[in-house]
PDB file of N, CA and C in Angstrom:
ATOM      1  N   UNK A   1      -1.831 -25.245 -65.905  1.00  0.00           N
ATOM      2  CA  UNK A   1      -1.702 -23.827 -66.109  1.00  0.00           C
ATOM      3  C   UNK A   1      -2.044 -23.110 -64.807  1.00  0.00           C
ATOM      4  N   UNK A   2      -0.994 -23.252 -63.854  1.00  0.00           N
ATOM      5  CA  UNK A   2      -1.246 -22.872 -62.672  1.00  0.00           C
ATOM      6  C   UNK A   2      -0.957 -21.032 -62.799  1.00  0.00           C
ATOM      7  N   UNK A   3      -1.176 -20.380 -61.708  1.00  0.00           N
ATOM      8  CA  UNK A   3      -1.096 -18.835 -60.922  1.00  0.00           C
ATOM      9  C   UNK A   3       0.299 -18.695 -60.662  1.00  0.00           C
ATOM     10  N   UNK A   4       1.267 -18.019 -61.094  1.00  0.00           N
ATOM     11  CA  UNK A   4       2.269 -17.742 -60.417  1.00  0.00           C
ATOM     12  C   UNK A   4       2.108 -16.533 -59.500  1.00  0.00           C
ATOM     13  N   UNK A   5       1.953 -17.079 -57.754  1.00  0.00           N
ATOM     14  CA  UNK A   5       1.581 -15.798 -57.351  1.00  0.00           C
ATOM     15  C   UNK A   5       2.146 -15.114 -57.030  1.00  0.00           C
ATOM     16  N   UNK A   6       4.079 -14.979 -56.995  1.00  0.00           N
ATOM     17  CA  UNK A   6       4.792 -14.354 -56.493  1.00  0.00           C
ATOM     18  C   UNK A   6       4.823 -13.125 -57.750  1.00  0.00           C
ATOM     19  N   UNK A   7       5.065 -13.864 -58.975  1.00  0.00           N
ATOM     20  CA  UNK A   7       4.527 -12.337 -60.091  1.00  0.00           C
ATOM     21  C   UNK A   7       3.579 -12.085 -60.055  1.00  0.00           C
ATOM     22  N   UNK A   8       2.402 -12.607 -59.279  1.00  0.00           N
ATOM     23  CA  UNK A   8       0.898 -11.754 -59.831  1.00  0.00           C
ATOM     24  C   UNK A   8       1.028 -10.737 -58.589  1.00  0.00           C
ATOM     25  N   UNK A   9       1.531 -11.396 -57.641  1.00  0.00           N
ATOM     26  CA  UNK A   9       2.019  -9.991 -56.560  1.00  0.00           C
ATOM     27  C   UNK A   9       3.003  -9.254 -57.145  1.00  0.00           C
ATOM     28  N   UNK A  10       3.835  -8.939 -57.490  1.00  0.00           N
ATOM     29  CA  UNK A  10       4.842  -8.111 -58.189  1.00  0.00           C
ATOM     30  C   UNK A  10       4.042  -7.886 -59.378  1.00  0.00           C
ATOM     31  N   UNK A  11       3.383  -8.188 -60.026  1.00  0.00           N
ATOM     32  CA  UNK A  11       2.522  -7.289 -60.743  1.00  0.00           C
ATOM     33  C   UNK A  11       1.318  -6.220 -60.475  1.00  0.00           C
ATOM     34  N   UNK A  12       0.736  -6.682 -58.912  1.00  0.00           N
ATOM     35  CA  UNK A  12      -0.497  -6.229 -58.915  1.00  0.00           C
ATOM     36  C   UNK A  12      -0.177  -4.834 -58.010  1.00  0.00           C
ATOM     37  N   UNK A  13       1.455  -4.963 -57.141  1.00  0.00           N
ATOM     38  CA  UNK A  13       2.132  -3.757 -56.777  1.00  0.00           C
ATOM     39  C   UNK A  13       2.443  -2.933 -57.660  1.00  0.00           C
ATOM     40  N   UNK A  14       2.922  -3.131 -58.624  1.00  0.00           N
ATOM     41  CA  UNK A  14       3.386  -2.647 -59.821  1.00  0.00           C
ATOM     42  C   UNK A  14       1.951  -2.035 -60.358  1.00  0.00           C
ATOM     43  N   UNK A  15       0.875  -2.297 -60.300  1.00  0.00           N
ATOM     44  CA  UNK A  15      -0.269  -1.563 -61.380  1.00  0.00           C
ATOM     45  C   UNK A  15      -0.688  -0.966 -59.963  1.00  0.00           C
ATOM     46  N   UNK A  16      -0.696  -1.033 -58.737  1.00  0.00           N
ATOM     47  CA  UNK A  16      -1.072  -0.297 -58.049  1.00  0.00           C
ATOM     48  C   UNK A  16       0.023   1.317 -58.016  1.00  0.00           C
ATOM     49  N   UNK A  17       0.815   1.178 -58.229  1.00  0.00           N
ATOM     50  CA  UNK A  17       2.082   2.382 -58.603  1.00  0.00           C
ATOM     51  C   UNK A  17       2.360   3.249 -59.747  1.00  0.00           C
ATOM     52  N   UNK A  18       1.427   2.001 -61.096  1.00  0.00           N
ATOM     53  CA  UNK A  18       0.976   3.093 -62.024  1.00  0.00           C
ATOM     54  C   UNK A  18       0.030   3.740 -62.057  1.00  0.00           C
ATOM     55  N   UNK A  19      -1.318   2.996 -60.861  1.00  0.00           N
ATOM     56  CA  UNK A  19      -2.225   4.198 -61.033  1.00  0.00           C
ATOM     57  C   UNK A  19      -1.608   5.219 -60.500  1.00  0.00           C
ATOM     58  N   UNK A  20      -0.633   5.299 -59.768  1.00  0.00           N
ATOM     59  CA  UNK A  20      -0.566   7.124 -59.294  1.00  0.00           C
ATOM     60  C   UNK A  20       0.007   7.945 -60.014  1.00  0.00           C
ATOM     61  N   UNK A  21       0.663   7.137 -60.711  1.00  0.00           N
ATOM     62  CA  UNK A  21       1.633   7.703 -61.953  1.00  0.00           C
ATOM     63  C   UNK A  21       0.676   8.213 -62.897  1.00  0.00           C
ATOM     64  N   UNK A  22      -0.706   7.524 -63.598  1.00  0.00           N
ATOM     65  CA  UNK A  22      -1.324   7.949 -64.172  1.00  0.00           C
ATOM     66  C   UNK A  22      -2.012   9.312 -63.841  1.00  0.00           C
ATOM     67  N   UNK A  23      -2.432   9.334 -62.451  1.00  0.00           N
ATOM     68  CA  UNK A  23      -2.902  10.644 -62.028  1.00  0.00           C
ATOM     69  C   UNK A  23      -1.945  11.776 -61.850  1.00  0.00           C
ATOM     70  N   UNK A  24      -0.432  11.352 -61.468  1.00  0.00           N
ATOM     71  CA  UNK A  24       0.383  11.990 -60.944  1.00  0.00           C
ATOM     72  C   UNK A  24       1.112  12.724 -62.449  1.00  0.00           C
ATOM     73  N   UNK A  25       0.755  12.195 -63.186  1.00  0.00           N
ATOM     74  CA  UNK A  25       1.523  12.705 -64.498  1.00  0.00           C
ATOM     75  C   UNK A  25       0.359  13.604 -65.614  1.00  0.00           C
ATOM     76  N   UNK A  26      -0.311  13.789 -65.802  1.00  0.00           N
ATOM     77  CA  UNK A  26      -1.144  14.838 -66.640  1.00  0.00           C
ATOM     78  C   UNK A  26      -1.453  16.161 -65.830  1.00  0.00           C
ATOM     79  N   UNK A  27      -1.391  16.265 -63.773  1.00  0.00           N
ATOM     80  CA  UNK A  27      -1.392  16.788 -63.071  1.00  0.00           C
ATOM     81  C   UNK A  27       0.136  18.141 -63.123  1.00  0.00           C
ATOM     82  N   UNK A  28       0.848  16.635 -63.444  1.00  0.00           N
ATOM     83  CA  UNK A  28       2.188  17.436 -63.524  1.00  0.00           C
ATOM     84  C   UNK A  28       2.565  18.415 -64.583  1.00  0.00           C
ATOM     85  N   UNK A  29       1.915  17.558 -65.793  1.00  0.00           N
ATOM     86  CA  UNK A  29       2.233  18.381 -67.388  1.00  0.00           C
ATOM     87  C   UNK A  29       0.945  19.546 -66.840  1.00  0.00           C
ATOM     88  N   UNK A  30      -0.278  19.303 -66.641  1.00  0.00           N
ATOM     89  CA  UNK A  30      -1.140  20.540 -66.748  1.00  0.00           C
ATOM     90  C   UNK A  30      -0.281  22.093 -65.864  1.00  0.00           C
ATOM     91  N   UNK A  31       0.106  21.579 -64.448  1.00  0.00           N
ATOM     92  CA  UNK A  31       0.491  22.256 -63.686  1.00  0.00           C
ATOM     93  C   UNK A  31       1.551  22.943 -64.396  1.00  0.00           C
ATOM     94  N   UNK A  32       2.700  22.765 -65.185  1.00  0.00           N
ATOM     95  CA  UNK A  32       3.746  23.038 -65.575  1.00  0.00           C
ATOM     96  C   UNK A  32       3.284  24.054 -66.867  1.00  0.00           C
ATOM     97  N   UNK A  33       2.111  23.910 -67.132  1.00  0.00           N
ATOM     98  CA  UNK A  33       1.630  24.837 -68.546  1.00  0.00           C
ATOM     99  C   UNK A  33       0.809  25.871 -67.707  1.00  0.00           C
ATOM    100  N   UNK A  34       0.486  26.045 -66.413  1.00  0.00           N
ATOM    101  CA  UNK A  34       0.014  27.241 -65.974  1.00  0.00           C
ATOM    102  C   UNK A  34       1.016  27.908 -65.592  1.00  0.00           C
ATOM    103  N   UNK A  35       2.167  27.250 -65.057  1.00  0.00           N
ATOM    104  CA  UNK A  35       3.420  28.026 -64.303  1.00  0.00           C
ATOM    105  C   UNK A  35       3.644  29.080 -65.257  1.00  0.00           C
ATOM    106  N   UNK A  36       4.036  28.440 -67.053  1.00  0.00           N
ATOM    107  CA  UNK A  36       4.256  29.374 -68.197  1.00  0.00           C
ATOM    108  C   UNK A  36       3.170  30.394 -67.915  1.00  0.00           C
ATOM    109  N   UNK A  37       2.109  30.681 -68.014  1.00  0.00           N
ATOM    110  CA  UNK A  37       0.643  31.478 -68.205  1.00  0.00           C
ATOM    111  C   UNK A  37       1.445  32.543 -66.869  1.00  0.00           C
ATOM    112  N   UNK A  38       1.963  32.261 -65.341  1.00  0.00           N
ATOM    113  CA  UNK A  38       2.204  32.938 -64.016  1.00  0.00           C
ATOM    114  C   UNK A  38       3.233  33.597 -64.040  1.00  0.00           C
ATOM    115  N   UNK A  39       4.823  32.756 -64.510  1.00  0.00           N
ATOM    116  CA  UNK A  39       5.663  33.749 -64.115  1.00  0.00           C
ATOM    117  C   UNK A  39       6.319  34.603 -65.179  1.00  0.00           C
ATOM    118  N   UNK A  40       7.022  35.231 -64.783  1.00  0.00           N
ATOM    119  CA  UNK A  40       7.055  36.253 -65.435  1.00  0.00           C
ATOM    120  C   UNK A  40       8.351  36.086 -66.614  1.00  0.00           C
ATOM    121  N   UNK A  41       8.628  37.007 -67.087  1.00  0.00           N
ATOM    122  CA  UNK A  41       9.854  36.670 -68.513  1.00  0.00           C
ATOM    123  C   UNK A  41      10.915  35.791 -68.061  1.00  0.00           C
ATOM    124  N   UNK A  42      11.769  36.718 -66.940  1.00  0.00           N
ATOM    125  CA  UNK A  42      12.962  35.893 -66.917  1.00  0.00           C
ATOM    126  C   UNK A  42      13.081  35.008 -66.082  1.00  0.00           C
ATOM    127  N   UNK A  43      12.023  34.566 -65.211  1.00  0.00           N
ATOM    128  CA  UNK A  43      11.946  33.297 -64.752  1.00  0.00           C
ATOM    129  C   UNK A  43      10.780  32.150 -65.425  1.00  0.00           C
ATOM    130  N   UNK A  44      10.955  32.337 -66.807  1.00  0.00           N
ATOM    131  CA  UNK A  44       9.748  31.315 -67.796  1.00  0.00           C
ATOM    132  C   UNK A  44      10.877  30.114 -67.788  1.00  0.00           C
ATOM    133  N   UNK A  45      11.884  29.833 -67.729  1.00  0.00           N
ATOM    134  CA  UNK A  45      12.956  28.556 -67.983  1.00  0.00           C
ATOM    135  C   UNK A  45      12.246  27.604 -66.730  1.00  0.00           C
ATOM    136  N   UNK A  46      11.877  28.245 -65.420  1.00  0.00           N
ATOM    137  CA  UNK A  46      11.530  26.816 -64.668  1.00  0.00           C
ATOM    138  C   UNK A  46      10.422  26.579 -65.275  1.00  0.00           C
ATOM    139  N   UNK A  47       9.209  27.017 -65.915  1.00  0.00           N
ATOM    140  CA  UNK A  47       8.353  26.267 -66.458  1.00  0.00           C
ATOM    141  C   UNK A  47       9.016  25.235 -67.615  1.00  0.00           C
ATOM    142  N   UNK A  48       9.734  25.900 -68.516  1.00  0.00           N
ATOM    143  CA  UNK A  48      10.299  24.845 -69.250  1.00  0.00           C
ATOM    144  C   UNK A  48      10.983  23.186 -69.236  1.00  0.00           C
ATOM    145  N   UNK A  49      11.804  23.821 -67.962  1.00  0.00           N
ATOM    146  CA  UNK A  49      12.235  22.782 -66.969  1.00  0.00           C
ATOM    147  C   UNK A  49      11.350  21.661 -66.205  1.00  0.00           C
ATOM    148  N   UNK A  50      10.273  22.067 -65.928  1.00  0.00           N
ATOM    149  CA  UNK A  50       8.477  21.604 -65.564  1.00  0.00           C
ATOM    150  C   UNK A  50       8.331  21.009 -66.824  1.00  0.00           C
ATOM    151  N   UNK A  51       8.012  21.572 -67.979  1.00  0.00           N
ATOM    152  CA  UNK A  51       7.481  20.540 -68.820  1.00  0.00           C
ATOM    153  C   UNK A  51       8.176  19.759 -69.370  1.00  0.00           C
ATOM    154  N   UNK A  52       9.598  19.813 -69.639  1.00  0.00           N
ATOM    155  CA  UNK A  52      10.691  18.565 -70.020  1.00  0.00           C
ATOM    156  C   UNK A  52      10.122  17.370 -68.906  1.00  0.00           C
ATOM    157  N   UNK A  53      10.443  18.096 -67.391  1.00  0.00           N
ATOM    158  CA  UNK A  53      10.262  16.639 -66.714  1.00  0.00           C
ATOM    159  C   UNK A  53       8.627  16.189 -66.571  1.00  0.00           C
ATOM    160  N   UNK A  54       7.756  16.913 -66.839  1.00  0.00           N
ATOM    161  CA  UNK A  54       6.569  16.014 -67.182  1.00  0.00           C
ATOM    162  C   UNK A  54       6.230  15.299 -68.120  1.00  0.00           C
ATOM    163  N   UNK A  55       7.433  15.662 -69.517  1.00  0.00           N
ATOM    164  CA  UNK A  55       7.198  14.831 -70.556  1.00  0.00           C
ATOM    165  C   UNK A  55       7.978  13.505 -70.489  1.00  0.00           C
ATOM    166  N   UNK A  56       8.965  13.675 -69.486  1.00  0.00           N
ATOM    167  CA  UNK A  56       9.826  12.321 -69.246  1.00  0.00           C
ATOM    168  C   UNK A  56       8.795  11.259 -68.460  1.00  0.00           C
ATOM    169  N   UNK A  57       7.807  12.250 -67.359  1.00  0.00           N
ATOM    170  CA  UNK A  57       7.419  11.241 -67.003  1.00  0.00           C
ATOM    171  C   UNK A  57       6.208  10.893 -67.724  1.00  0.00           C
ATOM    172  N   UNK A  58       5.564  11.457 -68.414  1.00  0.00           N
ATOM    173  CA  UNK A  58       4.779  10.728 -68.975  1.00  0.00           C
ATOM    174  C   UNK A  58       5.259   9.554 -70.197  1.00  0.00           C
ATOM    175  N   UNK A  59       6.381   9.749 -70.573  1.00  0.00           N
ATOM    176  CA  UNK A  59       6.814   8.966 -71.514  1.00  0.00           C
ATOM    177  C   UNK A  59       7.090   7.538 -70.558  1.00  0.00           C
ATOM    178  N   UNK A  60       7.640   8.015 -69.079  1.00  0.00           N
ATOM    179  CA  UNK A  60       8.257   6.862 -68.575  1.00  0.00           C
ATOM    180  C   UNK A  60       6.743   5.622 -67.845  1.00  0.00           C
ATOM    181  N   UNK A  61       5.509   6.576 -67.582  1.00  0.00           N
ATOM    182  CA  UNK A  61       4.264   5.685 -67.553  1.00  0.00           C
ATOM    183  C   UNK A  61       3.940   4.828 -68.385  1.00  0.00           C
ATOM    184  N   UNK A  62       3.929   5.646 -69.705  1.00  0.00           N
ATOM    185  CA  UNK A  62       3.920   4.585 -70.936  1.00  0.00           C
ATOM    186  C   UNK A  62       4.543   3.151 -70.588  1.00  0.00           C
ATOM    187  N   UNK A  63       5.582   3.730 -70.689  1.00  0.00           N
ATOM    188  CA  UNK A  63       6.729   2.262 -70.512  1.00  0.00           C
ATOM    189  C   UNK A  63       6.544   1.476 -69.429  1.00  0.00           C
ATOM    190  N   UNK A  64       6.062   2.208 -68.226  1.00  0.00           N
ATOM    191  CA  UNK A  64       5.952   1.073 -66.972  1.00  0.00           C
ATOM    192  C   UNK A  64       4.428   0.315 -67.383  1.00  0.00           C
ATOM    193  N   UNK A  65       3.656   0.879 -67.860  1.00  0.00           N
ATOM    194  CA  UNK A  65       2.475   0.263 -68.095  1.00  0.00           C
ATOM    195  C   UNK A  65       2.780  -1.175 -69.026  1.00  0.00           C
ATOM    196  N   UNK A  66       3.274  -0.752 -70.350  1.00  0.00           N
ATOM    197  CA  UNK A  66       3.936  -1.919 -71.098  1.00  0.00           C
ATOM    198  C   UNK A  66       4.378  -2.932 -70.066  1.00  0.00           C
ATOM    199  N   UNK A  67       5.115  -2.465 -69.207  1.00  0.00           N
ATOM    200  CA  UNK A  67       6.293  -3.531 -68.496  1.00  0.00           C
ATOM    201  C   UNK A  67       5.469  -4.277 -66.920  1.00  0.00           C
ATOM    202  N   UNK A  68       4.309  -3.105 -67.160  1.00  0.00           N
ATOM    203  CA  UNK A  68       3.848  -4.203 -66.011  1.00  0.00           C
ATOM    204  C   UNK A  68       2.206  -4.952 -66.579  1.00  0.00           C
ATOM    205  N   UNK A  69       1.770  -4.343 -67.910  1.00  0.00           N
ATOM    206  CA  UNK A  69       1.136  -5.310 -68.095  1.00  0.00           C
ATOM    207  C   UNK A  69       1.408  -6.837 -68.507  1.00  0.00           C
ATOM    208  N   UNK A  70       2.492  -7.098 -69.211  1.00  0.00           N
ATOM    209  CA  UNK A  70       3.329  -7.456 -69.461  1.00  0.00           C
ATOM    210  C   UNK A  70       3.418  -8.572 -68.115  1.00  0.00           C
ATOM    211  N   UNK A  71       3.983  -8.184 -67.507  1.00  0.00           N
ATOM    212  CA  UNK A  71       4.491  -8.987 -65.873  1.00  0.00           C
ATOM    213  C   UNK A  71       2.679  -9.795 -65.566  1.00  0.00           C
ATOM    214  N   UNK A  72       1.871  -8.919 -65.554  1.00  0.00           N
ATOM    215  CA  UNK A  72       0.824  -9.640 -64.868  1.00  0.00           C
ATOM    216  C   UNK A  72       0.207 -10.758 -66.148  1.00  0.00           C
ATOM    217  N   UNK A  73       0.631 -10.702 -67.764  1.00  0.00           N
ATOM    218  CA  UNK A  73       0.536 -11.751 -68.683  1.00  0.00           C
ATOM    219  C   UNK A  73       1.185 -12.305 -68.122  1.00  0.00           C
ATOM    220  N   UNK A  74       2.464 -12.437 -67.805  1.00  0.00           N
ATOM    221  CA  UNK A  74       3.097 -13.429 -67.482  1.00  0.00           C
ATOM    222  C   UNK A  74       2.610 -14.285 -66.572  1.00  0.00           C
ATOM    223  N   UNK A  75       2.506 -14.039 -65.314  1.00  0.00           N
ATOM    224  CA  UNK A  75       1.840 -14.400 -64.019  1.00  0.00           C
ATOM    225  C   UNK A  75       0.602 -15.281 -64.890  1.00  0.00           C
ATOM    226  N   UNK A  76      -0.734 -14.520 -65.517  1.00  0.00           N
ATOM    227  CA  UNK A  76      -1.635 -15.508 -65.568  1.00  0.00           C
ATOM    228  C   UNK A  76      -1.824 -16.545 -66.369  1.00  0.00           C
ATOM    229  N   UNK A  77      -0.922 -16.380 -67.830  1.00  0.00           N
ATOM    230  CA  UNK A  77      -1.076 -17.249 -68.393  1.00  0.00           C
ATOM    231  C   UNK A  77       0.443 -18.119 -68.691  1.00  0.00           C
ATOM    232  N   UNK A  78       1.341 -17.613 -67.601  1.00  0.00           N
ATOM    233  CA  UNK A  78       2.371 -18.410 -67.147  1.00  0.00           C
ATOM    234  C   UNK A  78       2.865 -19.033 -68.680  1.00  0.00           C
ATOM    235  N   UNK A  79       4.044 -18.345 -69.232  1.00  0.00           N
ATOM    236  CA  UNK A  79       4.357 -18.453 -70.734  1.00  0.00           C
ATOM    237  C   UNK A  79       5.753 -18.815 -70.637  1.00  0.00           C
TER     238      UNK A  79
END
Protein backbone atom coordinates (compact mmCIF):
# COMPACT_ATOMS: atom_id res chain seq x y z
CA UNK A 1 0.00 0.00 0.00
CA UNK A 2 2.39 2.32 -1.35
CA UNK A 3 2.06 6.69 -1.79
CA UNK A 4 1.10 7.61 -5.11
CA UNK A 5 3.04 10.75 -5.21
CA UNK A 6 2.27 12.15 -8.46
CA UNK A 7 -1.63 12.40 -7.11
CA UNK A 8 -0.69 13.34 -3.67
CA UNK A 9 1.03 16.26 -5.57
CA UNK A 10 -1.96 16.99 -7.74
CA UNK A 11 -3.88 16.80 -4.77
CA UNK A 12 -1.98 18.80 -2.33
CA UNK A 13 -1.95 21.73 -5.33
CA UNK A 14 -5.38 21.29 -5.63
CA UNK A 15 -6.21 21.88 -1.64
CA UNK A 16 -3.71 24.54 -1.74
CA UNK A 17 -6.22 26.43 -4.48
CA UNK A 18 -9.16 25.66 -2.44
CA UNK A 19 -7.94 27.35 0.41
CA UNK A 20 -8.20 30.60 -1.53
CA UNK A 21 -11.32 29.77 -2.87
CA UNK A 22 -12.53 29.26 0.59
CA UNK A 23 -11.47 32.74 1.64
CA UNK A 24 -12.02 34.15 -1.75
CA UNK A 25 -15.69 33.14 -1.82
CA UNK A 26 -17.74 34.33 1.43
CA UNK A 27 -15.49 37.66 0.77
CA UNK A 28 -17.13 37.74 -2.51
CA UNK A 29 -20.86 36.89 -1.43
CA UNK A 30 -20.37 39.39 1.73
CA UNK A 31 -18.95 42.13 -0.61
CA UNK A 32 -21.79 41.73 -3.17
CA UNK A 33 -24.55 42.22 -0.23
CA UNK A 34 -22.99 45.63 0.72
CA UNK A 35 -22.82 46.78 -2.98
CA UNK A 36 -26.98 46.21 -2.63
CA UNK A 37 -26.94 48.39 0.93
CA UNK A 38 -24.43 51.40 -1.66
CA UNK A 39 -25.80 51.80 -4.91
CA UNK A 40 -28.42 53.35 -5.76
CA UNK A 41 -31.99 52.14 -7.57
CA UNK A 42 -31.12 51.89 -11.03
CA UNK A 43 -27.84 50.59 -10.78
CA UNK A 44 -28.97 47.67 -7.92
CA UNK A 45 -28.77 44.85 -11.08
CA UNK A 46 -24.78 44.86 -10.71
CA UNK A 47 -25.21 43.85 -7.19
CA UNK A 48 -27.50 41.20 -8.35
CA UNK A 49 -25.15 40.19 -10.94
CA UNK A 50 -22.42 40.06 -7.78
CA UNK A 51 -24.46 37.76 -5.97
CA UNK A 52 -25.48 35.20 -8.81
CA UNK A 53 -21.68 34.96 -9.41
CA UNK A 54 -20.81 34.51 -5.76
CA UNK A 55 -23.34 31.92 -5.48
CA UNK A 56 -21.81 30.03 -8.49
CA UNK A 57 -18.77 30.24 -6.85
CA UNK A 58 -19.52 29.14 -3.80
CA UNK A 59 -21.45 26.28 -5.12
CA UNK A 60 -18.40 25.56 -7.43
CA UNK A 61 -15.92 25.29 -3.93
CA UNK A 62 -18.24 22.85 -2.72
CA UNK A 63 -17.60 20.72 -5.64
CA UNK A 64 -13.84 21.28 -5.93
CA UNK A 65 -13.50 20.35 -2.32
CA UNK A 66 -15.50 16.96 -2.99
CA UNK A 67 -13.19 16.46 -6.05
CA UNK A 68 -10.11 17.15 -4.43
CA UNK A 69 -10.67 15.47 -1.30
CA UNK A 70 -11.48 12.77 -3.13
CA UNK A 71 -8.05 12.87 -5.31
CA UNK A 72 -5.91 13.03 -2.10
CA UNK A 73 -8.16 9.50 -0.86
CA UNK A 74 -7.08 8.31 -3.73
CA UNK A 75 -3.35 9.06 -3.54
CA UNK A 76 -3.24 7.68 0.18
CA UNK A 77 -5.04 4.84 0.34
CA UNK A 78 -4.39 4.06 -3.36
CA UNK A 79 -7.97 2.28 -4.28
Amino acid sequence: MATNTTLLAKGLRNLGFLVLLFIASPISLTMSFKAMNKLADEKIFIAYIFIGLSAILIIFTIYFAFKTFKILLNALFDS
